[in-house]
C-alpha atoms as a PDB file:
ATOM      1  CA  UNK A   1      38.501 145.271  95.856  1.00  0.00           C
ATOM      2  CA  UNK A   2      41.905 143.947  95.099  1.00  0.00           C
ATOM      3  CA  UNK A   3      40.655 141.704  92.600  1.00  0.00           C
ATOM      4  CA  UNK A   4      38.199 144.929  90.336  1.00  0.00           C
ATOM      5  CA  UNK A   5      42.095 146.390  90.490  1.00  0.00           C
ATOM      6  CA  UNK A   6      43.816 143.674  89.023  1.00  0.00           C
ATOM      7  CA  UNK A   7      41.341 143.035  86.250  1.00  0.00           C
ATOM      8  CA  UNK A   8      41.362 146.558  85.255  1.00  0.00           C
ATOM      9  CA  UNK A   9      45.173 146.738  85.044  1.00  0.00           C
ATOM     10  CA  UNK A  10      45.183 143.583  82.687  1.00  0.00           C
ATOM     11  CA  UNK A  11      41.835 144.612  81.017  1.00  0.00           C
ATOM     12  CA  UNK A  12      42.375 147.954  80.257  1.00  0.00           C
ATOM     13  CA  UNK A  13      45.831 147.965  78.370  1.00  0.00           C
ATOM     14  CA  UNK A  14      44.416 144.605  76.953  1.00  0.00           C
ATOM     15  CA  UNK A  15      41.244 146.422  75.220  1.00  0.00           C
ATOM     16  CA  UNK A  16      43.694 149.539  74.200  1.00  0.00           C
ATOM     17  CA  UNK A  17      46.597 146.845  72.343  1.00  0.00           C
ATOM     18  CA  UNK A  18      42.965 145.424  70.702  1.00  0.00           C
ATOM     19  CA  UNK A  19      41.978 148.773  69.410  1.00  0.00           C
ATOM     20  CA  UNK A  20      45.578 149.988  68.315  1.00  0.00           C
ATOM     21  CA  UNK A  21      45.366 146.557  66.085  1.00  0.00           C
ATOM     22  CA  UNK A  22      41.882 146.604  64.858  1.00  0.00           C
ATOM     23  CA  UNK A  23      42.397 150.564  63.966  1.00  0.00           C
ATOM     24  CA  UNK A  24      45.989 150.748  63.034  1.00  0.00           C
ATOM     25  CA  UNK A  25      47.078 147.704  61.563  1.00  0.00           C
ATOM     26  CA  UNK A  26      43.983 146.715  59.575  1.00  0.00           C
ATOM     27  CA  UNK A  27      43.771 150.007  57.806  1.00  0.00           C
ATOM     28  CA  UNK A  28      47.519 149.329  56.550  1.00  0.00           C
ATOM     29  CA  UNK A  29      46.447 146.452  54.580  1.00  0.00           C
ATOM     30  CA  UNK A  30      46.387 146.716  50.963  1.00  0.00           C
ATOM     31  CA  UNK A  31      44.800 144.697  48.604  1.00  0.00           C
ATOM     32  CA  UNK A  32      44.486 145.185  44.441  1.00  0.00           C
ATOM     33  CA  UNK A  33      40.712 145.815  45.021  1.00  0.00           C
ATOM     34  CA  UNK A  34      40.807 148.338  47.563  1.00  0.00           C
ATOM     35  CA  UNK A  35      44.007 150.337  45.517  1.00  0.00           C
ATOM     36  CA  UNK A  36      42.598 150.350  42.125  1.00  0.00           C
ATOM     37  CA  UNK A  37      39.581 153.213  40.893  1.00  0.00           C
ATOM     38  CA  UNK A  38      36.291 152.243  40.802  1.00  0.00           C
ATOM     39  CA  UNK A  39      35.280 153.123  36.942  1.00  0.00           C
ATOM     40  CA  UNK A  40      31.526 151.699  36.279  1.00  0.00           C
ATOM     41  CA  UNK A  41      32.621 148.853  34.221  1.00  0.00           C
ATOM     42  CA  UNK A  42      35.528 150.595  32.206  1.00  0.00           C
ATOM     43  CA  UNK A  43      39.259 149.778  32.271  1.00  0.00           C
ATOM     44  CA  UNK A  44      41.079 151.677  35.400  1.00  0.00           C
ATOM     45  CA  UNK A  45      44.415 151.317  33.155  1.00  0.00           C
ATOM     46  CA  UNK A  46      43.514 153.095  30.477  1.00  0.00           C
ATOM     47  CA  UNK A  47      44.894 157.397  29.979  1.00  0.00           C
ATOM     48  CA  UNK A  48      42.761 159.012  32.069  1.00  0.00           C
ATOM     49  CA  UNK A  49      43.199 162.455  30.443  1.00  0.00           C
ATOM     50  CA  UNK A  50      40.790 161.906  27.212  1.00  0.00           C
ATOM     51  CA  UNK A  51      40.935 164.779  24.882  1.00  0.00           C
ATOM     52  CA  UNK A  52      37.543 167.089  24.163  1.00  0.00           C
ATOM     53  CA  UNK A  53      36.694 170.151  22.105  1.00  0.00           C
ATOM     54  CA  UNK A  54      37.696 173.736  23.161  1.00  0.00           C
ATOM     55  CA  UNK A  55      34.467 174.515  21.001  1.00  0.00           C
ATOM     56  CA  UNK A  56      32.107 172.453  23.576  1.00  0.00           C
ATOM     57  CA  UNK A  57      34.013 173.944  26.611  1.00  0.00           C
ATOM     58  CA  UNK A  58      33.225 177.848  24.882  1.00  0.00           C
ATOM     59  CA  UNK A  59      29.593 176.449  24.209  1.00  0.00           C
ATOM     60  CA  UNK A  60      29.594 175.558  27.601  1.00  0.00           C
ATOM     61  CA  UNK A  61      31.112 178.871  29.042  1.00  0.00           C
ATOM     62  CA  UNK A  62      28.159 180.800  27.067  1.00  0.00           C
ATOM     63  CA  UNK A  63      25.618 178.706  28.460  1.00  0.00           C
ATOM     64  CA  UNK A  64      26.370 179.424  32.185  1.00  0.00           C
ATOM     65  CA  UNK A  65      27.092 182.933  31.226  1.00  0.00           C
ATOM     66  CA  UNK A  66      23.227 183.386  29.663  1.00  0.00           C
ATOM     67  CA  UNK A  67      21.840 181.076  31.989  1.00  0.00           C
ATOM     68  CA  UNK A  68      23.107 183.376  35.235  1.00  0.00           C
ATOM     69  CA  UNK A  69      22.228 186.673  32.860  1.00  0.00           C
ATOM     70  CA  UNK A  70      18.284 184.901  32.658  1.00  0.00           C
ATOM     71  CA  UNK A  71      18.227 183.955  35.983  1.00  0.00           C
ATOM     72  CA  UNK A  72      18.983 187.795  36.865  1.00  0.00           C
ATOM     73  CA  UNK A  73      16.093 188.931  34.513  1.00  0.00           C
ATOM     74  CA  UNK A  74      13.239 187.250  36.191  1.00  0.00           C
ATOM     75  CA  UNK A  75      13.393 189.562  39.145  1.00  0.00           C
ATOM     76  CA  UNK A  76      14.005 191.996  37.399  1.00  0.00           C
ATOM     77  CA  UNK A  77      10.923 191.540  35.413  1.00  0.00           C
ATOM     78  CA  UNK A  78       8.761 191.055  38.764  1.00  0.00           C
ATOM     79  CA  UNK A  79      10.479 194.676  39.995  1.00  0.00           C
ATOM     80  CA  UNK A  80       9.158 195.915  36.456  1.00  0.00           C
ATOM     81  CA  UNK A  81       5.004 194.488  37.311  1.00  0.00           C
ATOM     82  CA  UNK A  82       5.656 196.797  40.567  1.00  0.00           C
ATOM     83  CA  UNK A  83       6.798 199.757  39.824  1.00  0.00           C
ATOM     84  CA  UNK A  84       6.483 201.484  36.455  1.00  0.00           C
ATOM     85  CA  UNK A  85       8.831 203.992  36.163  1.00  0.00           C
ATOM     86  CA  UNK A  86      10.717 205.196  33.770  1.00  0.00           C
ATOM     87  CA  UNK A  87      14.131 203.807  35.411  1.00  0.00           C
ATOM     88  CA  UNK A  88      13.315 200.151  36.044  1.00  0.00           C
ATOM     89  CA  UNK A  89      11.773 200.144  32.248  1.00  0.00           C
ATOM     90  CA  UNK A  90      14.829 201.511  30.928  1.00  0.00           C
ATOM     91  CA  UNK A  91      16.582 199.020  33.340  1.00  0.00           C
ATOM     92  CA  UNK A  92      14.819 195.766  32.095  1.00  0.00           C
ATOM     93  CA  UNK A  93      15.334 197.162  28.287  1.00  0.00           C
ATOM     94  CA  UNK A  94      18.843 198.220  28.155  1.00  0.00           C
ATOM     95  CA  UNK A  95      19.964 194.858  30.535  1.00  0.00           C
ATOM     96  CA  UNK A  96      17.587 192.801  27.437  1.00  0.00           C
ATOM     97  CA  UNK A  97      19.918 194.786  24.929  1.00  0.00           C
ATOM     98  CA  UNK A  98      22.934 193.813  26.816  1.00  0.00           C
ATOM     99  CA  UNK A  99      22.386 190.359  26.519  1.00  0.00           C
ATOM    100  CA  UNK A 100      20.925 190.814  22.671  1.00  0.00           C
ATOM    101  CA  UNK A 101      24.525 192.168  21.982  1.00  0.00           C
ATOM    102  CA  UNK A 102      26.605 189.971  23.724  1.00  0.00           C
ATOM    103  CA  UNK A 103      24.506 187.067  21.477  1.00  0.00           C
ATOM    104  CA  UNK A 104      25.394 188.948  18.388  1.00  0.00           C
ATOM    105  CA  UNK A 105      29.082 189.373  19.483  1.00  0.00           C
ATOM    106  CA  UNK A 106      29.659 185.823  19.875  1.00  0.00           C
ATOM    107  CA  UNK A 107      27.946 184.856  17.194  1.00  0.00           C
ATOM    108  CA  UNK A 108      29.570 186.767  14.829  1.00  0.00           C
ATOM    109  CA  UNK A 109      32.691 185.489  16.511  1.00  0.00           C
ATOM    110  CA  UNK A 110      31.851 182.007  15.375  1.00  0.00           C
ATOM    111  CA  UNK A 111      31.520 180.879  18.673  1.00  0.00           C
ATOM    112  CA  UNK A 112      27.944 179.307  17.629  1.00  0.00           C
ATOM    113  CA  UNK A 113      28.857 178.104  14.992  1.00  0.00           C
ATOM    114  CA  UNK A 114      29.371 174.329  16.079  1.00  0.00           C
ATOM    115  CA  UNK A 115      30.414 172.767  12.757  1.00  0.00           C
ATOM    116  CA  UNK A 116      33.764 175.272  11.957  1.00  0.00           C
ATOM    117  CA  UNK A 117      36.873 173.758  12.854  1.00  0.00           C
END
């Protein structure tokens, strides 16, 4: 019995110093590999900040805006099979118009127009 508590008290703190290092210590090592970007074959020390068109970030703005607006309009258009009335045909045509003028407001704003400067 002596002997299980004498092992433990060596063992134990032992296994815990073991830990500390393998944990503590190992993660602290730096190497160039593990500090620089991985990049897919292009230079990590190059600007990072590359320039791109305000026109391609608008295009892309309008895209997500019509693409949410279409996704809206197909349950809208299964609501319409369903029921007939008046309201949800006026609903469907007046939320069609909506997005028919918003197209016509941009491009006559020249947002569409992808070779203008």
């Amino acid at each position: 019995m002596f002997f299980m508590g004498s092992l433990s008290l060596i063992l134990i703190p032992l296994v815990m110093m073991l830990l500390y290092y393998f944990i503590y210590w190992k993660s602290y090592e730096q190497s160039h590999e593990k500090t620089s970007p991985f990049e897919c074959g292009f230079n990590p020390m190059s600007n990072m900040r590359k320039p791109f068109s305000l026109r391609f970030f608008m295009l892309l703005i309008l895209f997500l805006v019509f693409d949410v607006e279409l996704v809206l309009m197909f349950p809208l258009y299964s609501v319409l099979h369903m029921n007939k009335s008046m309201l949800t045909i006026f609903m469907f045509y007046s939320f069609i118009m909506l997005l028919l003028i918003g197209l016509l407001y941009e491009w006559f704003m020249g947002m569409l127009d992808w070779s203008k400067s």
